[in-house]
Each structure stands twice: as structure tokens, then as C-alpha cells.
C-alpha atoms as a PDB file:
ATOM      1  CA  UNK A   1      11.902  17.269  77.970  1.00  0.00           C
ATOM      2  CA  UNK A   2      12.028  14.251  76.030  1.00  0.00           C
ATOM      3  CA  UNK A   3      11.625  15.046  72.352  1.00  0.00           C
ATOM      4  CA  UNK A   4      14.697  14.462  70.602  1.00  0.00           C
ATOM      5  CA  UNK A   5      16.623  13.152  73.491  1.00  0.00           C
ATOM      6  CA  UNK A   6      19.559  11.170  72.325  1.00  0.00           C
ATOM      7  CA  UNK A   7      20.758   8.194  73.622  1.00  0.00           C
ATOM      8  CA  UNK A   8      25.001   8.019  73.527  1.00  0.00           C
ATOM      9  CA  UNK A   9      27.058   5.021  74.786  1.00  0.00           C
ATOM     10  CA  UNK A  10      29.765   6.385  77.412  1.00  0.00           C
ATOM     11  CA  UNK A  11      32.440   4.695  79.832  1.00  0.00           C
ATOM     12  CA  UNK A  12      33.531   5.801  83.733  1.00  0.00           C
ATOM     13  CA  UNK A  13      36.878   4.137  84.479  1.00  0.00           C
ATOM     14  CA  UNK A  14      36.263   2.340  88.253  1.00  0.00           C
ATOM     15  CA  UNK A  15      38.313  -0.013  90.412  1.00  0.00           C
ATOM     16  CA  UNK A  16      40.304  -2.689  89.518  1.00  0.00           C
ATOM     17  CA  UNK A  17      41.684  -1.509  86.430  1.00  0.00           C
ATOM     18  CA  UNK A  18      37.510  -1.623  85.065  1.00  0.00           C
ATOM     19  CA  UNK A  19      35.587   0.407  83.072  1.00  0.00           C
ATOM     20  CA  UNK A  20      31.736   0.841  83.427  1.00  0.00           C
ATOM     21  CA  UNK A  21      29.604   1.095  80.698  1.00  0.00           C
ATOM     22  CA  UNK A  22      26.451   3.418  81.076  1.00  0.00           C
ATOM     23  CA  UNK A  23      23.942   5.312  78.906  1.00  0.00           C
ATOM     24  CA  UNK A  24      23.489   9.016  78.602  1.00  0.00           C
ATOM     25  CA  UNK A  25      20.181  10.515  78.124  1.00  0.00           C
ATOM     26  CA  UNK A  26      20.550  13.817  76.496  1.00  0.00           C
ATOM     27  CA  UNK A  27      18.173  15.819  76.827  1.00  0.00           C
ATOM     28  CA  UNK A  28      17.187  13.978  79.895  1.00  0.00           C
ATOM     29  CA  UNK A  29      14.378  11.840  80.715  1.00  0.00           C
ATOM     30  CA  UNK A  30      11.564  11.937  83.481  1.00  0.00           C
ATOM     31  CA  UNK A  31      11.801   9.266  85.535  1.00  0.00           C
ATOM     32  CA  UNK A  32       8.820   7.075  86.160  1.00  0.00           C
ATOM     33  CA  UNK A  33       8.900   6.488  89.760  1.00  0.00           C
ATOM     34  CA  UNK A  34      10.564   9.770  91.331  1.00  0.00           C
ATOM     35  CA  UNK A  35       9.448  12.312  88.220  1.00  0.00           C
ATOM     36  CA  UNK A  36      12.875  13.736  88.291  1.00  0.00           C
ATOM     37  CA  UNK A  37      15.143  14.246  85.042  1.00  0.00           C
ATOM     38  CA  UNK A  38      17.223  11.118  84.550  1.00  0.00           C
ATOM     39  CA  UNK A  39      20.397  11.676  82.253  1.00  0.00           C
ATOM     40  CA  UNK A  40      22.076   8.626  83.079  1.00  0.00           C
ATOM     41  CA  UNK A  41      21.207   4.459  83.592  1.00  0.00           C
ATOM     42  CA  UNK A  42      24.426   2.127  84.073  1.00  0.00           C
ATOM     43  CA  UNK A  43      24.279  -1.361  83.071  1.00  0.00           C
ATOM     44  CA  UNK A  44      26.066  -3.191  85.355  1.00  0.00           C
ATOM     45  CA  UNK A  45      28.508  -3.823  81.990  1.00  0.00           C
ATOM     46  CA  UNK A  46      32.413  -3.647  83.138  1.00  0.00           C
ATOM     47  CA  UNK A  47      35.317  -3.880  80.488  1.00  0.00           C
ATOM     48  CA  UNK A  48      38.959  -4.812  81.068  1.00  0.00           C
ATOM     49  CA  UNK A  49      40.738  -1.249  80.940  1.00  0.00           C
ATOM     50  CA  UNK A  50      43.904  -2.818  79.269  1.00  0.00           C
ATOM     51  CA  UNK A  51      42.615  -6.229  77.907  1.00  0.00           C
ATOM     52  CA  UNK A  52      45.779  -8.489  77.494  1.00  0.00           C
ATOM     53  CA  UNK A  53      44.709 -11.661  75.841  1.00  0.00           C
ATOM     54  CA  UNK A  54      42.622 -12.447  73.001  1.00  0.00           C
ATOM     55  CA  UNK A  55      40.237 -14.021  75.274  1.00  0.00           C
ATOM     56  CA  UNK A  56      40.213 -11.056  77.072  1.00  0.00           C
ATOM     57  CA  UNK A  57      39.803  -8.584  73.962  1.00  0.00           C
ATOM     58  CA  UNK A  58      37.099 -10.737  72.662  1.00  0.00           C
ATOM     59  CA  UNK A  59      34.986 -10.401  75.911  1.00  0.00           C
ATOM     60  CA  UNK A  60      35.559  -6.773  75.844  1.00  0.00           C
ATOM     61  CA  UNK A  61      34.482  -6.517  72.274  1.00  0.00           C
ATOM     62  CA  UNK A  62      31.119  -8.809  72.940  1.00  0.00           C
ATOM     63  CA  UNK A  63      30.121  -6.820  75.949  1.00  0.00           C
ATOM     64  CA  UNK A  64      30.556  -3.589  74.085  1.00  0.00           C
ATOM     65  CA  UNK A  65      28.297  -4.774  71.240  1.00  0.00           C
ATOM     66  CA  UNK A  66      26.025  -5.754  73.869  1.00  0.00           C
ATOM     67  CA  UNK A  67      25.636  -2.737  75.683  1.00  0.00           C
ATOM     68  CA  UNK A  68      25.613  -1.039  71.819  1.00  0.00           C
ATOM     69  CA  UNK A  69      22.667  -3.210  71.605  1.00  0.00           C
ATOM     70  CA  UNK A  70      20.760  -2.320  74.715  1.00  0.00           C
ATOM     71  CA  UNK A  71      21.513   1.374  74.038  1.00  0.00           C
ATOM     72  CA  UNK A  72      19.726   0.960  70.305  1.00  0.00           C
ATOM     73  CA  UNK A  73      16.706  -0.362  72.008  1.00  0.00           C
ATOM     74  CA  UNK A  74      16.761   2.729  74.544  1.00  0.00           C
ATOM     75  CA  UNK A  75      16.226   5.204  71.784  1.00  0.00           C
ATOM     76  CA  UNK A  76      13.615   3.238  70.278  1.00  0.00           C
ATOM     77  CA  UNK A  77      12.002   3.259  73.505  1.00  0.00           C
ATOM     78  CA  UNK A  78      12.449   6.937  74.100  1.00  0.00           C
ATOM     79  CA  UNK A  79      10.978   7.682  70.967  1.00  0.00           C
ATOM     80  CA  UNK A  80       7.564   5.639  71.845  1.00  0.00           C
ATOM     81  CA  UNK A  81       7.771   7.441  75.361  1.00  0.00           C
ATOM     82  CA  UNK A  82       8.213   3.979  77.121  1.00  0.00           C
ATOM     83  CA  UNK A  83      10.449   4.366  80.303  1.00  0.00           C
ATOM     84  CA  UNK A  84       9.746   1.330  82.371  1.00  0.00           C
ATOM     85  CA  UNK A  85      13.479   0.200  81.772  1.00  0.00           C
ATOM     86  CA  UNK A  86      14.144   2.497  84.566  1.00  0.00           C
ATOM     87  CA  UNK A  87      12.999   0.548  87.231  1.00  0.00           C
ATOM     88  CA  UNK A  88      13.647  -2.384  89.104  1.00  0.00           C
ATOM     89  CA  UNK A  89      10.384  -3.496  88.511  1.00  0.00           C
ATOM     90  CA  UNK A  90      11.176  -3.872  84.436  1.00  0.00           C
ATOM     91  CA  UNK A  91      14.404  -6.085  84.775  1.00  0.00           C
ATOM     92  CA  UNK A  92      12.199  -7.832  86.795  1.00  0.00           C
ATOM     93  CA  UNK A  93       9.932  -8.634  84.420  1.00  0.00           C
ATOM     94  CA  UNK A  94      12.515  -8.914  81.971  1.00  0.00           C
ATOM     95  CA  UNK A  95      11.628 -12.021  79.600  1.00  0.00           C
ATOM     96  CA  UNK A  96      14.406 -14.664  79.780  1.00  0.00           C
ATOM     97  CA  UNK A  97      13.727 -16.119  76.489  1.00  0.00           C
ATOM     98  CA  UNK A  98      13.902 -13.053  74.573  1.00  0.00           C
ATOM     99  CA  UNK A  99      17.213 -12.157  76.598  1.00  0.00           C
ATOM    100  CA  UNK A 100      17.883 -15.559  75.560  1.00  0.00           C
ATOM    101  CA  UNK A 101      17.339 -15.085  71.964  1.00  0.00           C
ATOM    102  CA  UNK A 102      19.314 -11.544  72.260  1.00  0.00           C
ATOM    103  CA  UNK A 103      22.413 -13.131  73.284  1.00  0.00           C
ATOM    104  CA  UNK A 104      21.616 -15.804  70.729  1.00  0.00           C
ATOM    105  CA  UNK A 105      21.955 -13.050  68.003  1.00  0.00           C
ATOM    106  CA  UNK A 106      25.303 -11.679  69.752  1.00  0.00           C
ATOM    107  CA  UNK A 107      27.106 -14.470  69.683  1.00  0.00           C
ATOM    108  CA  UNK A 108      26.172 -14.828  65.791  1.00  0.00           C
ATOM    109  CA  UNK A 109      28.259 -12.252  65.493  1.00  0.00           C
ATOM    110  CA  UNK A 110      31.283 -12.512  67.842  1.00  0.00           C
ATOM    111  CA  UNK A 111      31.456 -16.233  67.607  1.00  0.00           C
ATOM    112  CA  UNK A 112      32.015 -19.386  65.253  1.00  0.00           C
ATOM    113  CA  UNK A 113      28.976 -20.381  63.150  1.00  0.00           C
ATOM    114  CA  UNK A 114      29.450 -24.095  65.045  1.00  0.00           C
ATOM    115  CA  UNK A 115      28.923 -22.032  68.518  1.00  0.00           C
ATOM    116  CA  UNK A 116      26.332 -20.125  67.333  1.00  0.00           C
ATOM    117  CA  UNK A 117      24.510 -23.069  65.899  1.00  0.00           C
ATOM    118  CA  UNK A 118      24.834 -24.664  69.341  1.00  0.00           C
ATOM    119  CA  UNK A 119      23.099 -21.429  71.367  1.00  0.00           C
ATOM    120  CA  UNK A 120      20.195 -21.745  68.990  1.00  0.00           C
ATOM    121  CA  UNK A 121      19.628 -25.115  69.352  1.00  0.00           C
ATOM    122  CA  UNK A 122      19.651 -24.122  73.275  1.00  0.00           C
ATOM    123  CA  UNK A 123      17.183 -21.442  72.640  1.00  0.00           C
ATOM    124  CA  UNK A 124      15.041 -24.013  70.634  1.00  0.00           C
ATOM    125  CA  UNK A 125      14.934 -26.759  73.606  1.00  0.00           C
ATOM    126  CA  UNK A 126      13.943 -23.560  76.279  1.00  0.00           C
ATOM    127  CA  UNK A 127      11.446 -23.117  74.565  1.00  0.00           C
ATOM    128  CA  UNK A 128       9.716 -26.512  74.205  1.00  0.00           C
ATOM    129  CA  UNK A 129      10.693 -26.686  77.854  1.00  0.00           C
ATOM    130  CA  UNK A 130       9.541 -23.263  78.993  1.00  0.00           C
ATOM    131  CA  UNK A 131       7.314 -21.808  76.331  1.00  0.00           C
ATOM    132  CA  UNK A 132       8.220 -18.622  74.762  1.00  0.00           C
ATOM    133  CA  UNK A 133       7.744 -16.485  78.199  1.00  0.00           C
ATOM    134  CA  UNK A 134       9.507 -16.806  81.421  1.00  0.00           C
ATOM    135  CA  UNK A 135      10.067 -13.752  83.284  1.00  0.00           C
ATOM    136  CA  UNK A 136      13.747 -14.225  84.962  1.00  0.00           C
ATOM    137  CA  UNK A 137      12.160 -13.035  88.549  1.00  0.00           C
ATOM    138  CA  UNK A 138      10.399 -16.028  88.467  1.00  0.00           C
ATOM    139  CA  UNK A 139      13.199 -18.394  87.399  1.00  0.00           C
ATOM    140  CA  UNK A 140      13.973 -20.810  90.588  1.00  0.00           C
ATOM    141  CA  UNK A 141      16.837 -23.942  90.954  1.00  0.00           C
ATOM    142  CA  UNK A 142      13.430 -25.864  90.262  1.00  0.00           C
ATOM    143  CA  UNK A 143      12.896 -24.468  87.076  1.00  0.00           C
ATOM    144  CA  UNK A 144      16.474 -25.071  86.083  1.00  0.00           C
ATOM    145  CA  UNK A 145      16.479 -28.446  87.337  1.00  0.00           C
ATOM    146  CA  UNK A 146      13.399 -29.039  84.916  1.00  0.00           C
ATOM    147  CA  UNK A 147      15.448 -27.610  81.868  1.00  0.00           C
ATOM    148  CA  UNK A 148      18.948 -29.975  82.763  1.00  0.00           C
ATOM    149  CA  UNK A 149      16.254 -32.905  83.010  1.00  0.00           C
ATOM    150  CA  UNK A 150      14.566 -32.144  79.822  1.00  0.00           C
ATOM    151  CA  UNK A 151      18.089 -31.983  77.780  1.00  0.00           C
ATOM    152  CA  UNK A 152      19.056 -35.427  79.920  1.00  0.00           C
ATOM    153  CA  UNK A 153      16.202 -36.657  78.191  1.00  0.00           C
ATOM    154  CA  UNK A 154      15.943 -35.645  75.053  1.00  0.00           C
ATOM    155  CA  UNK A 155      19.704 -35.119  73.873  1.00  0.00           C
ATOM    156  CA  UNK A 156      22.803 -37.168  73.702  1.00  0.00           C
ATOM    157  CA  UNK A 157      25.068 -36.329  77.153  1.00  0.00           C
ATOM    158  CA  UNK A 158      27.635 -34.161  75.118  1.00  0.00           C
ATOM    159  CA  UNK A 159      24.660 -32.151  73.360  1.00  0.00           C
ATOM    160  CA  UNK A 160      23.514 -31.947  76.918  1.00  0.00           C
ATOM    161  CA  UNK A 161      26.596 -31.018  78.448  1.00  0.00           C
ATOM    162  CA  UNK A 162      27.051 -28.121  75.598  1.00  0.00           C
ATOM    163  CA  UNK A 163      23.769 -26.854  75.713  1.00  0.00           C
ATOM    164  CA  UNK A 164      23.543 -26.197  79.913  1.00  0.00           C
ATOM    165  CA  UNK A 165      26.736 -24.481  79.458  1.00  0.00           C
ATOM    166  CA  UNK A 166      25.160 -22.135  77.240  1.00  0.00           C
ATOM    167  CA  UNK A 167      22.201 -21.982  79.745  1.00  0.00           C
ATOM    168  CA  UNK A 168      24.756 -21.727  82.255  1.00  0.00           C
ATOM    169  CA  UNK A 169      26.432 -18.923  80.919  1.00  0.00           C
ATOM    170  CA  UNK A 170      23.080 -17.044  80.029  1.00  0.00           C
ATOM    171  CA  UNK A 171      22.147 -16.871  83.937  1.00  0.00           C
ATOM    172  CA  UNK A 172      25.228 -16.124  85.387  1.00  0.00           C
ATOM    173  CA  UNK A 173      25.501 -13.072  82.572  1.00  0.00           C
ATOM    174  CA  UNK A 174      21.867 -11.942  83.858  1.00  0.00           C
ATOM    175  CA  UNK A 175      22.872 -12.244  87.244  1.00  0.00           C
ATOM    176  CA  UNK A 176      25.801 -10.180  86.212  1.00  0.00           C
ATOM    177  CA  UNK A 177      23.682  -7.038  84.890  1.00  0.00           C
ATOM    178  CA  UNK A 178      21.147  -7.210  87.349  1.00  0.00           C
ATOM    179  CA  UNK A 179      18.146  -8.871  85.850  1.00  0.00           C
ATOM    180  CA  UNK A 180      18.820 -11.763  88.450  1.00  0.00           C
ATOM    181  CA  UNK A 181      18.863 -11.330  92.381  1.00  0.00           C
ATOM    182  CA  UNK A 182      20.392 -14.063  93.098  1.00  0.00           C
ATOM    183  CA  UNK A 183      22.283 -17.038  90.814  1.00  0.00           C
ATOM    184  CA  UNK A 184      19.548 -20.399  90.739  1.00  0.00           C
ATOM    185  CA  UNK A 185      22.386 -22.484  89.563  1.00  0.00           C
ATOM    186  CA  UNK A 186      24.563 -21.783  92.363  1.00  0.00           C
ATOM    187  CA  UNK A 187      23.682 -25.430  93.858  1.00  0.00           C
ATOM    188  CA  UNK A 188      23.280 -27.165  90.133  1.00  0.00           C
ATOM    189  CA  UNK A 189      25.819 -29.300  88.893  1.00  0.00           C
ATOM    190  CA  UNK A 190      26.279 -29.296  84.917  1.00  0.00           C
ATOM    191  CA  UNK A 191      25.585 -31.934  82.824  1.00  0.00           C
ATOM    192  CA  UNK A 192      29.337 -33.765  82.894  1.00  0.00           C
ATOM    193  CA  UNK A 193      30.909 -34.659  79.507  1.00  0.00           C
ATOM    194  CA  UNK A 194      31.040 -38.157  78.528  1.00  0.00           C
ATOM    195  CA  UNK A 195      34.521 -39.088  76.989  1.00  0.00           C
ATOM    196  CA  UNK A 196      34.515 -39.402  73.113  1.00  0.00           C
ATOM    197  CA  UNK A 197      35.795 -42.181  70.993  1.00  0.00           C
ATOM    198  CA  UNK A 198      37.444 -40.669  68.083  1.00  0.00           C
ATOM    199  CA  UNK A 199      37.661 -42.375  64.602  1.00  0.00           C
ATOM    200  CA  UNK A 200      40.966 -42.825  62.442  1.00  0.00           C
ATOM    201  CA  UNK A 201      41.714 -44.433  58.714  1.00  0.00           C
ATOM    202  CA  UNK A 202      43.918 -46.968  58.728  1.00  0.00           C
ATOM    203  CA  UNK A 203      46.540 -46.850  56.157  1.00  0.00           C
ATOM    204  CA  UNK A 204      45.076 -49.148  54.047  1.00  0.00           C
ATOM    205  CA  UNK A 205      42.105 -46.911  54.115  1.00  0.00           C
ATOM    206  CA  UNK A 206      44.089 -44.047  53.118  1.00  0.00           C
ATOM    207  CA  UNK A 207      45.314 -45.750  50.084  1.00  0.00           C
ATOM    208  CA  UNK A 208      42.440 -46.467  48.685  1.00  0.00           C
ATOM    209  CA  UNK A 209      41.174 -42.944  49.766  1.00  0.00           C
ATOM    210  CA  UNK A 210      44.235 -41.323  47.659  1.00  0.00           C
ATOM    211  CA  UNK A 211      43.251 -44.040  44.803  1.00  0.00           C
ATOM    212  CA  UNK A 212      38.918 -42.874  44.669  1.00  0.00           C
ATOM    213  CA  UNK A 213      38.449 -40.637  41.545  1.00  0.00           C
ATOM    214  CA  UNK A 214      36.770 -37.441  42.813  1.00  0.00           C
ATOM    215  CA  UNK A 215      34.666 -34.980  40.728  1.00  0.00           C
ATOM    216  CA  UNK A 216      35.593 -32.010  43.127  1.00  0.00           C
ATOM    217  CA  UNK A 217      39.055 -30.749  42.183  1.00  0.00           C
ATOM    218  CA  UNK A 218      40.377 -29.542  46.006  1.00  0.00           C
ATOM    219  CA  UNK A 219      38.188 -31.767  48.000  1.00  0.00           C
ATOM    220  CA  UNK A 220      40.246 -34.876  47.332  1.00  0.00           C
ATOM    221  CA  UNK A 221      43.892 -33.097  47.800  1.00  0.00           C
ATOM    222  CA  UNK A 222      42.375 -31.145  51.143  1.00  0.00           C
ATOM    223  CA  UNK A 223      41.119 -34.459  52.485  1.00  0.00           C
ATOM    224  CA  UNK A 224      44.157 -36.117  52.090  1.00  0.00           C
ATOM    225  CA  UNK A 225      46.599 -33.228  53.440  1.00  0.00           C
ATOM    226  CA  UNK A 226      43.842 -33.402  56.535  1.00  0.00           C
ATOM    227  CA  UNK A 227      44.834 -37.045  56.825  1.00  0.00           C
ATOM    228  CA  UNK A 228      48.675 -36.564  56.583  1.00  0.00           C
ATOM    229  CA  UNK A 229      48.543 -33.515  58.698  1.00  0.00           C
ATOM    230  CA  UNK A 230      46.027 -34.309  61.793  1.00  0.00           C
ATOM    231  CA  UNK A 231      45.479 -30.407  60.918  1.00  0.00           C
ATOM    232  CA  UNK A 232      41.320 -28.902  61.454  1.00  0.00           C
ATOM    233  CA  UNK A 233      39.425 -28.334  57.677  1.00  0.00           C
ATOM    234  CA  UNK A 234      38.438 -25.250  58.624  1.00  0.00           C
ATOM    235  CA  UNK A 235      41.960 -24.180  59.509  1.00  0.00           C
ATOM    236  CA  UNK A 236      43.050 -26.036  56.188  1.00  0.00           C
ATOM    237  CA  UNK A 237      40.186 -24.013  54.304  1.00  0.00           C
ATOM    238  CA  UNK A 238      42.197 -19.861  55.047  1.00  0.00           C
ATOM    239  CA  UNK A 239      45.390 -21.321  54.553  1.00  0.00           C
ATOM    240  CA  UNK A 240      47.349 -19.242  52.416  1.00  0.00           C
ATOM    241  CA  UNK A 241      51.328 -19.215  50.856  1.00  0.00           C
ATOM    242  CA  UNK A 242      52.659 -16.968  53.063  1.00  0.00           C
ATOM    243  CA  UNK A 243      51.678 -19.565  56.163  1.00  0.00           C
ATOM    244  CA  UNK A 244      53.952 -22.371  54.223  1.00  0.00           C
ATOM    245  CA  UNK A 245      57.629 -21.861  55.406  1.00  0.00           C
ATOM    246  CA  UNK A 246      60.648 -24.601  55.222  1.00  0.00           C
ATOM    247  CA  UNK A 247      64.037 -24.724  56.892  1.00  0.00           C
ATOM    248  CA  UNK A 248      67.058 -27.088  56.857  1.00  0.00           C
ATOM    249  CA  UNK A 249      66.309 -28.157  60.559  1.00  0.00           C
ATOM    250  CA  UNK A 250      62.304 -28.940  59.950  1.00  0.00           C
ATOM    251  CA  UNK A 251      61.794 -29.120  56.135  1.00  0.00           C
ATOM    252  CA  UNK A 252      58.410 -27.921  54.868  1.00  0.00           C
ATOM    253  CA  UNK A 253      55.922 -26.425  57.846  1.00  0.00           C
ATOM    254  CA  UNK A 254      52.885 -24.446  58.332  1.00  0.00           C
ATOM    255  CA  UNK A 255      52.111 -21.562  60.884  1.00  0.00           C
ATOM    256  CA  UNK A 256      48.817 -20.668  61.599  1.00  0.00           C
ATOM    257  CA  UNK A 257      46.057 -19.824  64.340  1.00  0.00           C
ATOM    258  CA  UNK A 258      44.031 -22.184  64.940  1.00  0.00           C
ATOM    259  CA  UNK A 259      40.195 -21.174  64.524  1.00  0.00           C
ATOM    260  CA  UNK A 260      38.964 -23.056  67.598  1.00  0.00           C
ATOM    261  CA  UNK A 261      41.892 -22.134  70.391  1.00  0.00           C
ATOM    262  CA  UNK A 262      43.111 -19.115  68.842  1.00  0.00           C
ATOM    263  CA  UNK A 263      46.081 -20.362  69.120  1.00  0.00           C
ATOM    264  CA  UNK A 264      49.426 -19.964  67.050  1.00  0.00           C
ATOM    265  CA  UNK A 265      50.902 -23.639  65.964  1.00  0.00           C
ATOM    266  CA  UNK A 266      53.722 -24.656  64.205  1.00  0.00           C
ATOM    267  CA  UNK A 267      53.140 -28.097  62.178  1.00  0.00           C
ATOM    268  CA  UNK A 268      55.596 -29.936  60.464  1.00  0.00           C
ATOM    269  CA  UNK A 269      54.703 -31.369  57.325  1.00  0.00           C
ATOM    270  CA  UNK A 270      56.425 -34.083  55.482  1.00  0.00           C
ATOM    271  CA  UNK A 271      57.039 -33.913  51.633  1.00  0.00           C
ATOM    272  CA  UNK A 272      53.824 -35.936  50.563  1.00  0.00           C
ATOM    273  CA  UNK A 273      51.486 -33.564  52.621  1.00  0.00           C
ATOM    274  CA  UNK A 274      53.519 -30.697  51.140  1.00  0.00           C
ATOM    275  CA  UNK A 275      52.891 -32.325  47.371  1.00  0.00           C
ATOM    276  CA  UNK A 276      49.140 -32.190  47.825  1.00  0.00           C
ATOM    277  CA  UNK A 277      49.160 -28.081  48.459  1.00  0.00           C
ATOM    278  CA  UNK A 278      49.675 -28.006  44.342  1.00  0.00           C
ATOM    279  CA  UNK A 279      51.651 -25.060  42.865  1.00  0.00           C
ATOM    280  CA  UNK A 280      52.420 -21.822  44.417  1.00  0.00           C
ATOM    281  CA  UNK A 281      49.973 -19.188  43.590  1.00  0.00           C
END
């Protein structure tokens, strides 16, 4: 019954303008409990029907690759003749750090390397605080508690404060498809941000900045439109012509979307910033 059964992603549409992702077994499988043919297991994965945002499309896309994910390991499972993911008893058992270290992996591909740097160092402090097993029926407010104190003590409050939010979201996603009965952060407050003090160059600085020989042909021009601009490197670095525009009303200006909002900005630049872009290419 189960020899070359094939494992296909497919989609219901449900309430609430929703859409729930579930697996189809094809031919179907026994199942281990009841002994009945099983054709179908639903992951508790919902997309937006008509995503609006690009929040919102980004979520759908993540959760998709997700549940592409989990349906990958199903056939590899089905193939060995292993069918314990079709009981209760399995998510159960589920271990949290490998879940962990599976979201890790989707986010290095959905998200910025900075973010995916940050769930990795996350997934590297569980486990000197946990060990490298922890099945998520067994993980309590206690054993959260112990993981906010352990970043408290070993990390810088903002490092903190990043790093339970990953934690954060990694629970309330498990709690989402299943794998947790209940939420054991419901009555734990994150790690609050502590406010920043941010750095500047004075002018003086700047001058002698713009008067440093520099080896690296674009690093001293960037830098410099950076300081003039108060616009992100890394939106500097896929800057291209076409985003360089100029008008009567506001001279020379930039549009772009900004890598870490997503959003769409219009910057006026003055004449000096717009020197240090070189020739049109």
C-alpha cells in the first residue's frame, strides 16, 4: 500500500479568507494507531488567501517553504516505512532544538543574512543552555525562565532582547502547528530593549575623513555619500542609475526600498553627495 506512495503539497481554502496547507499521501498510508489508509495529514499551516502587504506576502512565502520542507521529510520517511509523524504522540516528542535549527535554516533563506546570523546565535546559546535535546512536551515557563536568565547573563540587554524574540517567536510558531499544547511564555515578559546611544562625525571629522588617502577605490566615495546622506550601506551597496532622479523643485534625489523596512523613500541629496556617485554608467 505504501510502495511508491507520493507525497504532494495541496491547499483547502477555509474561513476567514485562509487557506490550509495539508499533505496528500498517494497511494495512501496505514496508519499506525487505527491501521486504516491515511491519504491526508494537515499541518495546522494557514496562508493569507489574498496577501496585501509585503509583510504579508513574505509570511505567506516562508510558511509555504516551510510546509515544502516538512512535506520533503514525509517522503523520506515514507520511503524508510517510518509513520510515527502521524500521531500525537510524535509532535510530542518532537525535538525543540532541531525544530529550532529547522527554522534556523528557513529563515537563511527568506531573511537578511544580519537576521539570520542573529537566529543562529539563538540556536547556539539553547544549546549551551539546554543541550542538544529538549522534547517541546516537556518545555515548561520554568524552562523558559532558565533560557531568558541565561541570555541576561551572558549577553549584552539588546543581544538579549533580540535573541528571546527569536525564542519567542519559535514557541508561539510551535504552538501554532500543534507541537505545543499550550504557549509557556504566555506569563513571560521579554527581555526589554535598552535605548541606544548612536555615534556621529563631527564635521571636522568629516574633513579629514574626505582628506585620508584610501587604497580601495569606492570605499572612500561610498563612505562619504553615507555621511552626507544619513542613507544605510547596504542600501547604498544595490543602488543603481535608474534610482538617481532630479527635478527643479528638489534637485538631485534617490528612490529606493530600503532593505531593512521594505520601505520606498525618497532622499534628497545635495550636489556634493551627488559628486561622489562618479560618472553615469
Amino acid at each position: 500500500m505504501t510502495a511508491g506512495t507520493k507525497v504532494r503539497l495541496r491547499q483547502k481554502e477555509i474561513a476567514n479568507e485562509k487557506l490550509s496547507l495539508y499533505l496528500d499521501f498517494y497511494p495512501p498510508v496505514q496508519h499506525p494507531e487505527t491501521g486504516k489508509p491515511t491519504r491526508r495529514e494537515f499541518l495546522k499551516i494557514h496562508l493569507l488567501k489574498k496577501p496585501k502587504t509585503y509583510l504579508e506576502k513574505e509570511q505567506n512565502k516562508e510558511l509555504r517553504l516551510l510546509a515544502e520542507n516538512i512535506a520533503a521529510k514525509r517522503q523520506i520517511d515514507i520511503t524508510k516505512g517510518e509513520f510515527g509523524f502521524l500521531t500525537n504522540e510524535s509532535q510530542l516528542k518532537t525535538n525543540f532544538i532541531e525544530y529550532f535549527s529547522d527554522l534556523c535554516e528557513l529563515k537563511g533563506k527568506t531573511t537578511s543574512t544580519s537576521n539570520y546570523s542573529n537566529w543562529k546565535s539563538t540556536l547556539k546559546h539553547l544549546k549551551e543552555c539546554w543541550g542538544d535535546h529538549q522534547s517541546v512536551s516537556d518545555i515548561t515557563p520554568e524552562l523558559c525562565n532558565q533560557f531568558k536568565y541565561h541570555l541576561q547573563e551572558k549577553l549584552s540587554q539588546n543581544s538579549g532582547h533580540s535573541y528571546f524574540l527569536k525564542f519567542r517567536e519559535a514557541i508561539n510558531r510551535a504552538v501554532d502547528e500543534g507541537f505545543l499544547t499550550k504557549n509557556p511564555l504566555s506569563k513571560i515578559k521579554i527581555i526589554p530593549a535598552a535605548e541606544t546611544k548612536r555615534e556621529f562625525l563631527t564635521l571636522e571629522e568629516l574633513r579629514k575623513l574626505a582628506e585620508t588617502e584610501c587604497d580601495i577605490n569606492w570605499l572612500k566615495p561610498a563612505a562619504l555619500f553615507t555621511a552626507l546622506t544619513g542613507v544605510r550601506f547596504v542600501d547604498i551597496q544595490k543602488l543603481k542609475w535608474e534610482d538617481v532622479e532630479h527635478s527643479e523643485q528638489l534637485g538631485y534625489y534617490i528612490r529606493f526600498t530600503q532593505r531593512k523596512t521594505k520601505g520606498t523613500v525618497t532622499q534628497p541629496i545635495s550636489n556634493q553627495a551627488f559628486e561622489y556617485l562618479g560618472e553615469r554608467g
